[in-house]
Structure formats: C-alpha cells, structure tokens
Protein backbone atom coordinates (compact mmCIF):
# COMPACT_ATOMS: atom_id res chain seq x y z
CA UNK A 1 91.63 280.12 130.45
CA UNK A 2 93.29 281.15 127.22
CA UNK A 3 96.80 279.61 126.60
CA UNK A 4 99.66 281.69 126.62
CA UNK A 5 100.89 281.90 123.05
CA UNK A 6 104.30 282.57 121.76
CA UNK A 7 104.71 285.65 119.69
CA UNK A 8 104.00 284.84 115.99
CA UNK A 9 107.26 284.34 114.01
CA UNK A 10 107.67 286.69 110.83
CA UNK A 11 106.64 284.79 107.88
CA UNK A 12 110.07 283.71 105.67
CA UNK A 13 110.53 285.01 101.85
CA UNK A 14 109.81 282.13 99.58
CA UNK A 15 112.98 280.47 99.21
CA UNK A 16 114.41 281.00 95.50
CA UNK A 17 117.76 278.62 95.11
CA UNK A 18 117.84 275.46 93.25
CA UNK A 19 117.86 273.59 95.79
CA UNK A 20 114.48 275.14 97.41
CA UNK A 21 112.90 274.45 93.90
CA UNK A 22 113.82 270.88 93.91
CA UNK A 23 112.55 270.47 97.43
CA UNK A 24 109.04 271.75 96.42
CA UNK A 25 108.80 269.74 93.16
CA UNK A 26 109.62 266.74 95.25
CA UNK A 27 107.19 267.96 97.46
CA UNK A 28 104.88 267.98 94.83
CA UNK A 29 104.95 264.63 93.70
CA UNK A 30 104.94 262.82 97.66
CA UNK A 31 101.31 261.55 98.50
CA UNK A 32 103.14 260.49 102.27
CA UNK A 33 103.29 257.25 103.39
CA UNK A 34 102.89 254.56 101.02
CA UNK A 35 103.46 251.39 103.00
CA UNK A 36 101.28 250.12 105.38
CA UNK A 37 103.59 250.45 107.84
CA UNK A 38 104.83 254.14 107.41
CA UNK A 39 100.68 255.36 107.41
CA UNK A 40 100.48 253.23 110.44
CA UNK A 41 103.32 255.16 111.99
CA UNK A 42 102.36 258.48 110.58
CA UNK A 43 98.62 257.64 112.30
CA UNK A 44 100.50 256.01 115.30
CA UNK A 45 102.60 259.42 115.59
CA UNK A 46 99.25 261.80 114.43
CA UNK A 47 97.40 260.17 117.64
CA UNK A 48 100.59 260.71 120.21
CA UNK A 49 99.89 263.69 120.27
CA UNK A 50 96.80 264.51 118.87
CA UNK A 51 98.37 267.98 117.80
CA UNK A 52 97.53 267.08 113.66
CA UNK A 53 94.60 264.71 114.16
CA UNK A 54 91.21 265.70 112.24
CA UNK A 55 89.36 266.27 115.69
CA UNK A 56 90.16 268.86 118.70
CA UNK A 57 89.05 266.41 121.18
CA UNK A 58 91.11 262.92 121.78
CA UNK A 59 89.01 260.05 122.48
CA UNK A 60 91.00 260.08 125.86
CA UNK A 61 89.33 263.44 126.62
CA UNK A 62 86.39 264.99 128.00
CA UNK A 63 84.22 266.43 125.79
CA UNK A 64 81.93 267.97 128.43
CA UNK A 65 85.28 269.73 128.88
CA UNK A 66 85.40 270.99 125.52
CA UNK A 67 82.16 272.19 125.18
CA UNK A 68 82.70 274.60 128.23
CA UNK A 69 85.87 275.40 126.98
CA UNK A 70 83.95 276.49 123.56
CA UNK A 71 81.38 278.24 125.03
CA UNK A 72 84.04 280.74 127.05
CA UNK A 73 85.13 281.40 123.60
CA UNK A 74 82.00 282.47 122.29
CA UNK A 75 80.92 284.37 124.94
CA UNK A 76 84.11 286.33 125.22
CA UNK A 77 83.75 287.19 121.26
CA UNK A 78 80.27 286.74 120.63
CA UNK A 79 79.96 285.87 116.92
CA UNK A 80 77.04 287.43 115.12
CA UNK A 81 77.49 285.72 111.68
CA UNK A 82 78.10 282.45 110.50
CA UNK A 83 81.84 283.28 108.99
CA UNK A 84 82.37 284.70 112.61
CA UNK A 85 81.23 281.11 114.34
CA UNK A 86 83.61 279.33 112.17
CA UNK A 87 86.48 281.66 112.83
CA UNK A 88 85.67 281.27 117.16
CA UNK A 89 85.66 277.78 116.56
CA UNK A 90 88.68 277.44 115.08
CA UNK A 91 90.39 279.64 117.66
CA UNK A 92 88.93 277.04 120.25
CA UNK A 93 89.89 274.25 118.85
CA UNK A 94 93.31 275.57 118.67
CA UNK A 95 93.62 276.78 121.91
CA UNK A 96 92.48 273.47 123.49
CA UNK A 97 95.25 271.73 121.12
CA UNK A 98 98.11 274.32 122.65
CA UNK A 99 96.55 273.76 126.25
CA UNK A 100 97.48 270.16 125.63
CA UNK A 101 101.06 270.53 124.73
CA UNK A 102 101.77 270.84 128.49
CA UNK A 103 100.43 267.95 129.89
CA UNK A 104 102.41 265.92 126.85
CA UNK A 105 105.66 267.29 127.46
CA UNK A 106 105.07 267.09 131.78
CA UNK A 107 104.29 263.29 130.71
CA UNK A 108 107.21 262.50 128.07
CA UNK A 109 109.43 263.90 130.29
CA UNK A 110 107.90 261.73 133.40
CA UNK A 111 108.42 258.65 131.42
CA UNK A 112 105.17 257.19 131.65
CA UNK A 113 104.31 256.41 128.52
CA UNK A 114 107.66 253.93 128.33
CA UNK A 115 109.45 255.20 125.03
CA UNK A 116 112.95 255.05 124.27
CA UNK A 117 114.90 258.71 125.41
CA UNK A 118 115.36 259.34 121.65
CA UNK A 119 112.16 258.20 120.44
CA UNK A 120 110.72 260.78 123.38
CA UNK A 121 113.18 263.18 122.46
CA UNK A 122 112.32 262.90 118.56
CA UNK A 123 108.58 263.40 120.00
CA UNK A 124 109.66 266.38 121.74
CA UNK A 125 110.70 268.28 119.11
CA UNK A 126 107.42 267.58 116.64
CA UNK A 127 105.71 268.49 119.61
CA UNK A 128 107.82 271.66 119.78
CA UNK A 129 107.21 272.60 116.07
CA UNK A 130 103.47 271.66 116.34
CA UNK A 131 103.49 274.11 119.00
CA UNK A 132 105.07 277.07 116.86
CA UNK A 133 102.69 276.04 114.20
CA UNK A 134 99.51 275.90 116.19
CA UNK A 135 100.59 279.51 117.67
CA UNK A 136 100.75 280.92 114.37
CA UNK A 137 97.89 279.95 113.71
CA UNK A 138 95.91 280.83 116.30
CA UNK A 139 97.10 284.54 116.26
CA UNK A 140 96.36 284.73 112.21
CA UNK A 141 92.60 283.55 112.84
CA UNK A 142 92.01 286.19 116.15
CA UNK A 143 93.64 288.92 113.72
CA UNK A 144 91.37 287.61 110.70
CA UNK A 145 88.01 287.70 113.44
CA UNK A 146 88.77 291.03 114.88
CA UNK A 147 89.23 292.61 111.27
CA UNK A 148 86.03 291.15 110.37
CA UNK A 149 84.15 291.86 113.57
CA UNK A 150 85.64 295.37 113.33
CA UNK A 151 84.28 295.56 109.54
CA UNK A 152 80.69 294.93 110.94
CA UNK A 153 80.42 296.57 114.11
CA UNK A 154 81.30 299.82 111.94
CA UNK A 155 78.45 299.48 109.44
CA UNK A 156 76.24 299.21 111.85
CA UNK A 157 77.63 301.64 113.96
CA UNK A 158 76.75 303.80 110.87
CA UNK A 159 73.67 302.17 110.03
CA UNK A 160 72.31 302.91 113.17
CA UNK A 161 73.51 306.54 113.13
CA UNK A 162 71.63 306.61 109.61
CA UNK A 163 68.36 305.17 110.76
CA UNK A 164 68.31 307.29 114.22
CA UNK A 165 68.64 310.70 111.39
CA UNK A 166 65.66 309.33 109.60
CA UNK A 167 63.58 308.76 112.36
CA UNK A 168 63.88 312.11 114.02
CA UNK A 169 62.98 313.24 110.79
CA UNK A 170 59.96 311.49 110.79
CA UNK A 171 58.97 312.37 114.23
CA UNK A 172 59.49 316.15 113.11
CA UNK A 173 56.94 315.57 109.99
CA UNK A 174 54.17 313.60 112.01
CA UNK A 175 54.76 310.63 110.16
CA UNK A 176 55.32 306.87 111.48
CA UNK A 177 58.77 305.67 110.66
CA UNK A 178 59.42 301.88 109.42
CA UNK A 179 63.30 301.02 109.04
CA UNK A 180 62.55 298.04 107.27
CA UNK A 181 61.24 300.24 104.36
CA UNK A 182 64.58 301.62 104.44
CA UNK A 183 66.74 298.48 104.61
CA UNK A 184 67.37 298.57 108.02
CA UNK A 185 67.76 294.98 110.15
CA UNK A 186 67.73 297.12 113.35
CA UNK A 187 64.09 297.41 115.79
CA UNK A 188 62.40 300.75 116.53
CA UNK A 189 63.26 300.30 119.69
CA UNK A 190 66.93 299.53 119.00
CA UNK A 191 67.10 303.29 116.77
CA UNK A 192 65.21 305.02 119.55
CA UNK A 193 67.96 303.83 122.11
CA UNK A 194 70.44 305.14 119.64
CA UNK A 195 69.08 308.22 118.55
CA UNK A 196 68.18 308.89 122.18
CA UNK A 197 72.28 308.16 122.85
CA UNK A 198 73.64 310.47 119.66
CA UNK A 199 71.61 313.46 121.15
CA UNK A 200 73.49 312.98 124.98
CA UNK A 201 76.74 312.47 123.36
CA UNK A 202 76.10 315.68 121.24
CA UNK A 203 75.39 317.43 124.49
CA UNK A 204 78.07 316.34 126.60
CA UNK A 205 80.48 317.31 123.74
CA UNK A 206 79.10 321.20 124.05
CA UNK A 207 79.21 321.01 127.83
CA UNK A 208 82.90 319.45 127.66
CA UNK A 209 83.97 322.02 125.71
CA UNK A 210 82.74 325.19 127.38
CA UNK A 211 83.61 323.82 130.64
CA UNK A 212 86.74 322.27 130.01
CA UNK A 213 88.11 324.43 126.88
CA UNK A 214 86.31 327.31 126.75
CA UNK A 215 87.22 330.30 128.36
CA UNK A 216 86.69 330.70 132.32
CA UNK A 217 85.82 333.68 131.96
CA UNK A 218 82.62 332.99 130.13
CA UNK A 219 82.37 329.60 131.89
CA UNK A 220 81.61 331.90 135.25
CA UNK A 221 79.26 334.09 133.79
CA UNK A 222 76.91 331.28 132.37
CA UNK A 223 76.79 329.81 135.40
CA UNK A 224 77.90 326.59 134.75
C-alpha cells in the first residue's frame, strides 16, 4: 500500500537579508556535533525514529517485510534501466520511512516508550518536519522517474514505428530484414507485432472516420 503523501510545499526563494547570509556562512563552517555526547544524542535521536538513519529498514524491523514492500514497487513501475532501479528504490525506501511515521506518533502519544511530555513533544515535531521532508521528497523522485520513463518509452515508441517501416519495406523487395544491422535492440518478432498493430490502428482510423464523421449519406451507400 502506498502512503498517503501530503501535497508537496512550493519550494521558498533563497533568502537574501543579512541575516539569512550569516545563517548559511555559519552553516558553512558547523561539522555537527563535536562532543561525544551531542553525536551520541544526535545518533540516539537519528535511531528514535529512524526517519534520517543511513538504512530504510530498522534493526527492529522485518526485512522480509521490506523486500515485499520493494518488490510492489517495482512491479507497479517496472524499471527497465539501471538509473530507473535506483530512482524505484529510492521511492521505496521512502515510502516505507513515511509508512513508519504512524506507528511512531500512535506510540509517543501512547507513552510507551517512557519519555518526558516535552521530550515526546520535542520528538513530535522532528517527526513532523521529517515527515514534510520525506514527502517532498518522495513526490520530486516519482516526478524525476516518470519524466525519465516517459523520455524512453517515446523513443522506442518511435523506434519501433521506424523498424516496423523498414521491415515492410523489406518484405515488399524480397529481402530478409535484420534490425540489428540497423541499430535496433528490438526482436523480429517484437517489430512484426508492431508493424502488424500500426496497420489495424491505420484501419480503424479510416473506418472511424467514415462511420463516425463522414457523411451518412455515403456511410449508407457503402454499406457499412
């Protein structure tokens, strides 16, 4: 089950005033935590929720779990290239990182886990701006995989159309047609189906229009 993601937020202007440039020069020069006891609470926080940690999958999850969870990804988009893979991955991951936020909030809220009402309340709201981030992001990778799987789909869709005009010019002149000695990727079989499709589709366009826009006149006397 895909999550149900918030709308993605407009992106803001790049802030301009003195003050923003001080904030990103100071920015510039933190490496985070520096004593061992901030990175142990910055890991400590990191693995509360397990919204920023390196990994999709918590060592308190199942990763039997995940790999179903993947593989309803992949069949839904069905990645044909390796940029594609990487892209339906990262949606996964993602996903299974917003399905989590839930279950976090049903159990901070529950109490079980024993904090203080503002340390849970302080986890609340990184948990709430994790969850804006992680929505962001996984609407910018779908758009980025659709453009791209849109990109390809369409050169092939030409491709093919190119290859199934070749070969029915080699059937006209007797002569054995090999796409590979034009470039193509795609089996005989594979242009055949095509070509075989283009020629229906041509068809069915002439029959739509005299039946449908032609005059009924004519329509009646052809018969049709």
């Amino acid at each position: 089950m895909q999550p149900c993601l918030a709308t993605c937020e407009p992106r803001l202007n790049q802030m301009t005033t003195p003050r923003a440039a001080a904030n990103r020069l100071n920015a510039a020069h933190s490496t985070g935590p520096r004593t061992a006891a901030g990175k142990h609470r910055a890991s400590r926080n990191a693995l509360t929720h397990g919204l920023t940690a390196r990994t999709a999958v918590l060592p308190s999850e199942d990763p039997a779990a995940y790999e179903i969870h993947l593989s309803q990804f992949r069949a839904e988009y069905q990645p044909a290239t390796p940029t594609e893979t990487q892209l339906v991955r990262e949606l996964a991951d993602t996903a299974w990182r917003l399905n989590r936020i839930p279950l976090l909030e049903a159990r901070l809220l529950s109490g079980q886990d024993g904090l203080r009402i503002l340390d849970a309340h302080r986890l609340l709201q990184t948990i709430g701006v994790q969850s804006n981030r992680l929505s962001r992001q996984f609407h910018n990778t779908l758009d980025q995989l659709r453009e791209i799987q849109a990109d390809r789909r369409q050169l092939e869709r030409r491709q093919l159309k190119q290859a199934a005009a070749l070969l029915e010019l080699h059937k006209r002149q007797g002569i054995e047609y090999d796409p590979a000695a034009d470039g193509f990727v795609f089996s005989l079989s594979e242009i055949e189906s095509h070509s075989r499709r283009l020629m229906r589709q041509n068809e069915a366009r002439h029959y739509e229009y005299v039946l449908f826009e032609g005059d009924p006149k004519l329509v009646r006397a052809a018969g049709l």
